[in-house]
C-alpha atoms as a PDB file:
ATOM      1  CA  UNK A   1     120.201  22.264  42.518  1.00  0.00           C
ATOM      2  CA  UNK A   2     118.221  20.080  44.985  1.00  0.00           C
ATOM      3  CA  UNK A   3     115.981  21.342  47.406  1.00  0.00           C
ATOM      4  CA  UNK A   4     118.362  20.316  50.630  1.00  0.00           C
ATOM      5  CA  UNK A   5     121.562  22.260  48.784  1.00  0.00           C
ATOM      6  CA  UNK A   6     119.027  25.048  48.364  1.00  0.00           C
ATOM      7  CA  UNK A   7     117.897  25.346  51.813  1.00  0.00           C
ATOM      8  CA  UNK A   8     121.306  25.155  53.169  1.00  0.00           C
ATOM      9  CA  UNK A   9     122.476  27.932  51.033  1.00  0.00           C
ATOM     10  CA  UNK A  10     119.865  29.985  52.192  1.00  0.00           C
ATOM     11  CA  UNK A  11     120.266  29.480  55.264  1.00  0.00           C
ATOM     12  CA  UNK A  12     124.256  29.634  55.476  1.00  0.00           C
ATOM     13  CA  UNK A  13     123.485  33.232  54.068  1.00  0.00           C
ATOM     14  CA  UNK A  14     121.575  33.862  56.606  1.00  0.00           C
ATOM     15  CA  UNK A  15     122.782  32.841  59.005  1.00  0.00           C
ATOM     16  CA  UNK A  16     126.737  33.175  58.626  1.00  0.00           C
ATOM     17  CA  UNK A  17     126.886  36.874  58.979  1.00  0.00           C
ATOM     18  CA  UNK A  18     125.186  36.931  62.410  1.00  0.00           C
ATOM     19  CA  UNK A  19     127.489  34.080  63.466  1.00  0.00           C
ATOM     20  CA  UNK A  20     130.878  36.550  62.914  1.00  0.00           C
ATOM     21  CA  UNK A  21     132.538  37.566  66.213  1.00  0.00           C
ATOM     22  CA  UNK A  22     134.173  40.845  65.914  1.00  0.00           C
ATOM     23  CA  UNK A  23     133.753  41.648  62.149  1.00  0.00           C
ATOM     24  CA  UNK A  24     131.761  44.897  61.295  1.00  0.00           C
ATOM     25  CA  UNK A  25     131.768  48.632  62.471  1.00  0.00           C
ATOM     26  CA  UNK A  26     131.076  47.233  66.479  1.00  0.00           C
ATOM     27  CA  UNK A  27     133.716  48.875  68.949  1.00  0.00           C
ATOM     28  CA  UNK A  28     133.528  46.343  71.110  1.00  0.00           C
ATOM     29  CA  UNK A  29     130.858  43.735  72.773  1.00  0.00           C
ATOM     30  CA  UNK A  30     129.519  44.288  76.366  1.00  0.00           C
ATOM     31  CA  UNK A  31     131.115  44.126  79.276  1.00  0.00           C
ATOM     32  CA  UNK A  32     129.628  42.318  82.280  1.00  0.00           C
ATOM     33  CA  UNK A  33     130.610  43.126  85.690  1.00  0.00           C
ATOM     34  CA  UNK A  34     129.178  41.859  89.656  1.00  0.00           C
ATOM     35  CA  UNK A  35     127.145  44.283  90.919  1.00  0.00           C
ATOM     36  CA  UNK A  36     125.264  44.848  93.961  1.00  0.00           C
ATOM     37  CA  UNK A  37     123.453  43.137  96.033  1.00  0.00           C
ATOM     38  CA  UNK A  38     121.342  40.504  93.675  1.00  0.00           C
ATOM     39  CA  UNK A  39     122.615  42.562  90.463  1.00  0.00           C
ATOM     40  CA  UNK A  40     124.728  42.437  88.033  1.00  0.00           C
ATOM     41  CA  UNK A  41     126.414  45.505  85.709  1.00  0.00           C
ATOM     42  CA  UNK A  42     126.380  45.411  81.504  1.00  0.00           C
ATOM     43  CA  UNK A  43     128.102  48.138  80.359  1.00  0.00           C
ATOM     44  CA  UNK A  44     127.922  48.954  76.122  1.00  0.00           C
ATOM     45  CA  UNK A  45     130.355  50.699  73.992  1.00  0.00           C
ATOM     46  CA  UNK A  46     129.869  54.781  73.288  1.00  0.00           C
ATOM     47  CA  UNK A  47     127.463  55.090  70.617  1.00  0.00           C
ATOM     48  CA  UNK A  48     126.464  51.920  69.997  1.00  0.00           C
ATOM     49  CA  UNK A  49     122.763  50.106  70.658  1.00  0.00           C
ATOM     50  CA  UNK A  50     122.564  46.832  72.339  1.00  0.00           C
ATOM     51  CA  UNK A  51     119.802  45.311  73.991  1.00  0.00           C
ATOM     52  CA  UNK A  52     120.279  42.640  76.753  1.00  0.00           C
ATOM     53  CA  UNK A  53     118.690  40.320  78.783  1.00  0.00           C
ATOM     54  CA  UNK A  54     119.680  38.304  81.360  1.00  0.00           C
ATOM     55  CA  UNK A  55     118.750  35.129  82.615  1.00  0.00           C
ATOM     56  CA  UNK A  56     119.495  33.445  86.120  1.00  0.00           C
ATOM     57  CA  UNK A  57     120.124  29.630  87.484  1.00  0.00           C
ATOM     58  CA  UNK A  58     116.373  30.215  89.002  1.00  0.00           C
ATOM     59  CA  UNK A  59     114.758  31.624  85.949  1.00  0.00           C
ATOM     60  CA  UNK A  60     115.138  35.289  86.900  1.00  0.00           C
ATOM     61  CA  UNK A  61     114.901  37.402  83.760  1.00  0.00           C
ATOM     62  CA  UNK A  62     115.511  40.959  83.213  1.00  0.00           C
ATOM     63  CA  UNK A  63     115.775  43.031  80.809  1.00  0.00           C
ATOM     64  CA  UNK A  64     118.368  46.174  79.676  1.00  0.00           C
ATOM     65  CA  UNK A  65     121.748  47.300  80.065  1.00  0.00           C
ATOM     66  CA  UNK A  66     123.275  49.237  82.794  1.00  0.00           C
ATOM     67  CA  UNK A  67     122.835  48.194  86.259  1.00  0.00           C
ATOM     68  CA  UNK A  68     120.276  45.673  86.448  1.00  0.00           C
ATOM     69  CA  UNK A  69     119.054  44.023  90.437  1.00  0.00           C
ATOM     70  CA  UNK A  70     116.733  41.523  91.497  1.00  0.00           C
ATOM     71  CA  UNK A  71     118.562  38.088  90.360  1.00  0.00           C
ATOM     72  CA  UNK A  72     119.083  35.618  93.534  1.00  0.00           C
ATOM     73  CA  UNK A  73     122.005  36.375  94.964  1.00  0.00           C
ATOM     74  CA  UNK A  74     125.250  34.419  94.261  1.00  0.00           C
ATOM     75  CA  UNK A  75     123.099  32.879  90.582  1.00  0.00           C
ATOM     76  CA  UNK A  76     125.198  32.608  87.850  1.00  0.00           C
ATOM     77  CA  UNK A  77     123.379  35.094  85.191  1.00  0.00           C
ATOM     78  CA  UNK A  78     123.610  34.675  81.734  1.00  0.00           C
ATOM     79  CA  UNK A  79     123.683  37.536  79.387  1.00  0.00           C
ATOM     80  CA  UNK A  80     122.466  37.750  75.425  1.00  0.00           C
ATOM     81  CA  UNK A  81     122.572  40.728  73.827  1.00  0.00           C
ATOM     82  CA  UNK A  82     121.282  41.790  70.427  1.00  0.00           C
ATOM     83  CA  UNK A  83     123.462  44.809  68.741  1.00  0.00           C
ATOM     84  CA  UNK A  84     122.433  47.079  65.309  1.00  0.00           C
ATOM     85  CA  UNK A  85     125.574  46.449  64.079  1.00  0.00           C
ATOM     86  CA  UNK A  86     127.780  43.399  63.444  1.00  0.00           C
ATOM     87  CA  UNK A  87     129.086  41.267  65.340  1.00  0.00           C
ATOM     88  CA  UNK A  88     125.261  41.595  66.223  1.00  0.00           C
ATOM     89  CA  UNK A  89     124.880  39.359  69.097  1.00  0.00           C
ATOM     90  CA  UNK A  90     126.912  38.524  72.107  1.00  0.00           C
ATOM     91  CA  UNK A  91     126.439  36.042  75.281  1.00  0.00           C
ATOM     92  CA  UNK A  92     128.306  36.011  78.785  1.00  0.00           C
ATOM     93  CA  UNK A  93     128.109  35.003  82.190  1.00  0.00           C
ATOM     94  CA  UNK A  94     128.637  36.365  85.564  1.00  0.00           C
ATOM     95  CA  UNK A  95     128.097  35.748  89.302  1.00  0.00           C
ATOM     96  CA  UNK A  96     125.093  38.129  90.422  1.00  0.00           C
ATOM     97  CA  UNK A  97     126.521  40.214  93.461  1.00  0.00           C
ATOM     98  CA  UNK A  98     125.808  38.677  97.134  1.00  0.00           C
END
């Protein structure tokens, strides 16, 4: 086997499982909802660990789930989130609240 097959075997097994949307013992992904003023809402499934962080058009970042404020109002924020079980990660967008 050559050493370009080898590294792309590797690194199909590495990273196809990650890639998987909705395969695994996951519930559910995220939800992401407006919230107040500035802030946006990322609600997880029961029981299960995710940890988010969001990211606005001005560079805003935060960090966590639940409600989370200070984003300039109106910014479209996008979300990534890192779960302990598959599908493991998940990304969305939403409008932070005005």
């Amino acid at each position: 086997m050559n050493k370009i097959a080898l590294r792309t075997a590797i690194a199909s097994a590495v990273i196809a499982p990650v890639m998987l949307v909705g395969a695994g013992p996951a519930t559910a992904s995220p939800t992401l909802s407006t919230g107040a003023s500035g802030g946006i809402e990322i609600k997880v499934p029961d029981k299960e660990s995710w940890n988010c962080f969001g990211l606005d058009s001005n560079f805003g970042l935060k960090a966590g789930v639940g409600k989370l404020d200070g984003f300039a109002k109106g910014s479209n924020v996008t979300v990534f989130c890192f779960g302990t079980t598959a599908p493991f990660f998940f990304t969305g967008s939403v409008k932070a609240g005005t």
